[in-house]
N, C-alpha and C. Protein backbone atom coordinates (compact mmCIF):
# COMPACT_ATOMS: atom_id res chain seq x y z
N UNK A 1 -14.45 -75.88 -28.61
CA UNK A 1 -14.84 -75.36 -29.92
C UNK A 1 -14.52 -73.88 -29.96
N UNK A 2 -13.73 -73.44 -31.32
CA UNK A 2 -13.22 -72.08 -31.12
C UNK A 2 -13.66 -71.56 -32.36
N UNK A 3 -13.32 -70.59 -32.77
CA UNK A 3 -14.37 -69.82 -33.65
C UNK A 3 -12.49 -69.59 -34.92
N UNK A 4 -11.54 -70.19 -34.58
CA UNK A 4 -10.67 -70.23 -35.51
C UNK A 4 -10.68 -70.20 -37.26
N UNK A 5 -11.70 -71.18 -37.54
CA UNK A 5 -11.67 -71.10 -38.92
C UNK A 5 -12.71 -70.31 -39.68
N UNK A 6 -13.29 -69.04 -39.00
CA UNK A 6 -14.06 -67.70 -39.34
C UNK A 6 -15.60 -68.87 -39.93
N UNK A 7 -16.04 -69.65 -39.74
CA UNK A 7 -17.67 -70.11 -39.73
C UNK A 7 -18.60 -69.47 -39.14
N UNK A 8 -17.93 -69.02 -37.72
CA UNK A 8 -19.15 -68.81 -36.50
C UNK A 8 -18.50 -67.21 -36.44
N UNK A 9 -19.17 -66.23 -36.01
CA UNK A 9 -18.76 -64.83 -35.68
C UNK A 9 -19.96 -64.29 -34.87
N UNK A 10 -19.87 -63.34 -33.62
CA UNK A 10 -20.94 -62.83 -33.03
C UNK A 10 -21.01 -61.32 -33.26
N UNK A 11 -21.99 -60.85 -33.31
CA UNK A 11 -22.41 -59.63 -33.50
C UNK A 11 -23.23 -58.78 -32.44
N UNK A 12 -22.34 -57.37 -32.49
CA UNK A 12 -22.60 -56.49 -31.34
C UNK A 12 -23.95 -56.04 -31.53
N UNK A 13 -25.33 -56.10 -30.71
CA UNK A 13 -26.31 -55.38 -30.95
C UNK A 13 -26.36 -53.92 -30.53
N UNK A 14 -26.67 -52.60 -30.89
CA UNK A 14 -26.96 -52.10 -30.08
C UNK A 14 -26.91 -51.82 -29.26
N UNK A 15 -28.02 -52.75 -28.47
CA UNK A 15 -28.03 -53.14 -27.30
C UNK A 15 -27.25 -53.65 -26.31
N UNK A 16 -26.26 -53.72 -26.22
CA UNK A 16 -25.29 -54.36 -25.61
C UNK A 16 -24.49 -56.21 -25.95
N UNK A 17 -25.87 -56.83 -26.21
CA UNK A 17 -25.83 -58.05 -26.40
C UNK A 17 -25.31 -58.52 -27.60
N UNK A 18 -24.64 -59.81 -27.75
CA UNK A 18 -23.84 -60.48 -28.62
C UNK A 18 -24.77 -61.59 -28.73
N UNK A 19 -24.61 -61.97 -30.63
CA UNK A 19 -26.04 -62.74 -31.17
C UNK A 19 -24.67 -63.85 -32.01
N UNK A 20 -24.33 -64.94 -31.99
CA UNK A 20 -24.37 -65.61 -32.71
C UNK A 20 -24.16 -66.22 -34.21
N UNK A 21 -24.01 -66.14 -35.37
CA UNK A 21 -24.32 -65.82 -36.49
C UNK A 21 -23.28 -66.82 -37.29
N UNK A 22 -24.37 -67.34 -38.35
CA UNK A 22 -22.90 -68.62 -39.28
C UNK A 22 -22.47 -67.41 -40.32
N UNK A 23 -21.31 -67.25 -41.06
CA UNK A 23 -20.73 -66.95 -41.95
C UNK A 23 -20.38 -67.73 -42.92
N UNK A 24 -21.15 -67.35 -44.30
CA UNK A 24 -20.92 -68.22 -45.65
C UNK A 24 -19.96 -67.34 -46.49
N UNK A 25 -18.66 -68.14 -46.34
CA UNK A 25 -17.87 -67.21 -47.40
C UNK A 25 -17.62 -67.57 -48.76
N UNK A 26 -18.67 -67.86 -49.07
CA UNK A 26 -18.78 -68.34 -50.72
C UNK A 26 -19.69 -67.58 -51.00
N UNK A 27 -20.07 -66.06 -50.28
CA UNK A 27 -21.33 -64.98 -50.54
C UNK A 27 -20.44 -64.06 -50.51
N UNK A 28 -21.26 -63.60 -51.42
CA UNK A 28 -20.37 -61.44 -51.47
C UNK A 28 -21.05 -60.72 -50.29
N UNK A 29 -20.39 -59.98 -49.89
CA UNK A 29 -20.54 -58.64 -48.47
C UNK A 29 -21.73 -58.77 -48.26
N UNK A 30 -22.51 -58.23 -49.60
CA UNK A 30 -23.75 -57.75 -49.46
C UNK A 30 -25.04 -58.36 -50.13
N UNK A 31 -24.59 -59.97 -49.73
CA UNK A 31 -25.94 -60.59 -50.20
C UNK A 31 -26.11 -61.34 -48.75
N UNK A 32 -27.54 -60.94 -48.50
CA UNK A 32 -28.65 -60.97 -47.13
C UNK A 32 -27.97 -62.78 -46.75
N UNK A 33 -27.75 -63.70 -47.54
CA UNK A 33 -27.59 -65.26 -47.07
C UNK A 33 -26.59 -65.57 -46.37
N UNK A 34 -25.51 -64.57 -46.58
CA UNK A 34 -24.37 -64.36 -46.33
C UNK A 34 -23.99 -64.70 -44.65
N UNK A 35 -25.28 -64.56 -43.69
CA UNK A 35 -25.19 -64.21 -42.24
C UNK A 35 -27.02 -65.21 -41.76
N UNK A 36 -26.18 -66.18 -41.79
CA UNK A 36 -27.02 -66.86 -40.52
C UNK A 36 -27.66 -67.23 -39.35
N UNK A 37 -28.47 -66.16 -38.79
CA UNK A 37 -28.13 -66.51 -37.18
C UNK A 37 -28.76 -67.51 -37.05
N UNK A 38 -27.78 -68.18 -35.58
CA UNK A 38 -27.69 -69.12 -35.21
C UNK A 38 -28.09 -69.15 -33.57
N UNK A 39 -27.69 -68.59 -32.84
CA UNK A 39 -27.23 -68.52 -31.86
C UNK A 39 -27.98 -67.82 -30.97
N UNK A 40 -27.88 -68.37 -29.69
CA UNK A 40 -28.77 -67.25 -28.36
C UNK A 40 -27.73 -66.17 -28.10
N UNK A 41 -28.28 -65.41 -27.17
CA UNK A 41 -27.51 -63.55 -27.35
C UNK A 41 -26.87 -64.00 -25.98
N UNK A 42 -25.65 -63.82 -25.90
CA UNK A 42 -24.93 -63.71 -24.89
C UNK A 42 -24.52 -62.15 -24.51
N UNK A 43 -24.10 -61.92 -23.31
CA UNK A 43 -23.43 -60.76 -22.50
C UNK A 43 -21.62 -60.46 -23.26
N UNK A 44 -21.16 -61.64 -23.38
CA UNK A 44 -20.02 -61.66 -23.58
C UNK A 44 -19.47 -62.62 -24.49
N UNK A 45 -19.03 -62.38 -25.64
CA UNK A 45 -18.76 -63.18 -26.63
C UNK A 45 -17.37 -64.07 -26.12
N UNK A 46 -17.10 -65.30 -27.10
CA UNK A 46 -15.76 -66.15 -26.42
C UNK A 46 -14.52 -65.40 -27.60
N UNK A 47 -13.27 -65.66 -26.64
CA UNK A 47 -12.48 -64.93 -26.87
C UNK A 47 -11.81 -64.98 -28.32
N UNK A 48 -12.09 -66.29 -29.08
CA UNK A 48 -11.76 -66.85 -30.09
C UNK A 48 -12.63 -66.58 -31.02
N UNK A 49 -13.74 -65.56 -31.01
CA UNK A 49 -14.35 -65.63 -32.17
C UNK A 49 -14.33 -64.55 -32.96
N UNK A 50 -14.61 -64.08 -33.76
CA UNK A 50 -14.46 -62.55 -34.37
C UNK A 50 -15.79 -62.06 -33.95
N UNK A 51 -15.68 -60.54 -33.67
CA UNK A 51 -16.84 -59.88 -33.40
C UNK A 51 -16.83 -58.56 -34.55
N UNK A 52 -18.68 -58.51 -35.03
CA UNK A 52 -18.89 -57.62 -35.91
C UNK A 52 -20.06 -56.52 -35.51
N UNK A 53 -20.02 -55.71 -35.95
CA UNK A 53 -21.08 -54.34 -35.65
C UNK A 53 -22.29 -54.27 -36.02
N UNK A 54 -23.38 -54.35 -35.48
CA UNK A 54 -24.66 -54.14 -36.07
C UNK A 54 -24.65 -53.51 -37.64
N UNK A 55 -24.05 -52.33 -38.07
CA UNK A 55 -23.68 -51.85 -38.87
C UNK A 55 -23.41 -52.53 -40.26
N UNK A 56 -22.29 -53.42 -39.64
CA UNK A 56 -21.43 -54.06 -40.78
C UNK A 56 -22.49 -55.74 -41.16
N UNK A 57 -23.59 -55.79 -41.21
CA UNK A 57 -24.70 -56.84 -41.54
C UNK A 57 -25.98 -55.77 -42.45
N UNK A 58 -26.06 -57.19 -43.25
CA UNK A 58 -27.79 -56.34 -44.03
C UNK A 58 -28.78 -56.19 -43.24
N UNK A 59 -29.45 -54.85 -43.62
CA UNK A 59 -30.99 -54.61 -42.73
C UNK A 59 -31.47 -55.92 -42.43
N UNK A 60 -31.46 -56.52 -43.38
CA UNK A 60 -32.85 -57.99 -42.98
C UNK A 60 -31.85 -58.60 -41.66
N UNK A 61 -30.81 -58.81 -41.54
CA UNK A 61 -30.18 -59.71 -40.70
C UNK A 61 -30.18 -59.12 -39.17
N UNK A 62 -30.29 -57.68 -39.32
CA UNK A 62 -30.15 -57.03 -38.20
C UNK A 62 -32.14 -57.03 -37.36
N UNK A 63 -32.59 -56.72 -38.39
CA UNK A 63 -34.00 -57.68 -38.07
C UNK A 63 -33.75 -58.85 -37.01
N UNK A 64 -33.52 -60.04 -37.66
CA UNK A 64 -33.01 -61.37 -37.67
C UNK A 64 -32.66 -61.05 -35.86
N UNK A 65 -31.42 -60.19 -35.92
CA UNK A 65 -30.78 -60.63 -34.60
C UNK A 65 -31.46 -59.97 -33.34
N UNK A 66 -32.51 -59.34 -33.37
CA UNK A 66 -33.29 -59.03 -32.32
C UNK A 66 -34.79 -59.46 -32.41
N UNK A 67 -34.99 -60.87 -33.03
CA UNK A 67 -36.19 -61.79 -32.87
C UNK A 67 -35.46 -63.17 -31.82
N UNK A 68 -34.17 -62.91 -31.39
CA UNK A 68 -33.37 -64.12 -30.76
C UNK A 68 -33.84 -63.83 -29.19
C-alpha cells in the first residue's frame, strides 16, 4: 500500500514525529474537515507518501495530531 493517489499524507510534528492523516480533496485549504487523522506517529514516514508541516494544517488539526 503506497500513498500514490494523495488520500493518505503524514505530517511533520514539531516534535520530530510523523502522524498519519486522510486527505479530502473535495475541501478547500482551509476548512478544519479537510485533514483526518488517522494514524499512529511514526519516526519515519514511507517513502511513497507526501509529507506536510505542522504549519501547513488548521489549529484544530494540529491539536488533533498530538492527542495520537
Amino acid at each position: 500500500m503506497g500513498g500514490k493517489h494523495g488520500k493518505y499524507a503524514y505530517v511533520l510534528r514539531n516534535d520530530g514525529w510523523y502522524v498519519k492523516v486522510r486527505v479530502l480533496k473535495s475541501r478547500k485549504d482551509d476548512d478544519v474537515s479537510k485533514y483526518v487523522v488517522v494514524g499512529p506517529k511514526r519516526k519515519e514516514p514511507p517513502a511513497t507518501f507526501p509529507v506536510l508541516k505542522e504549519d501547513e494544517v488548521p489549529e484544530e488539526v494540529r491539536r488533533q495530531l498530538y492527542q495520537v
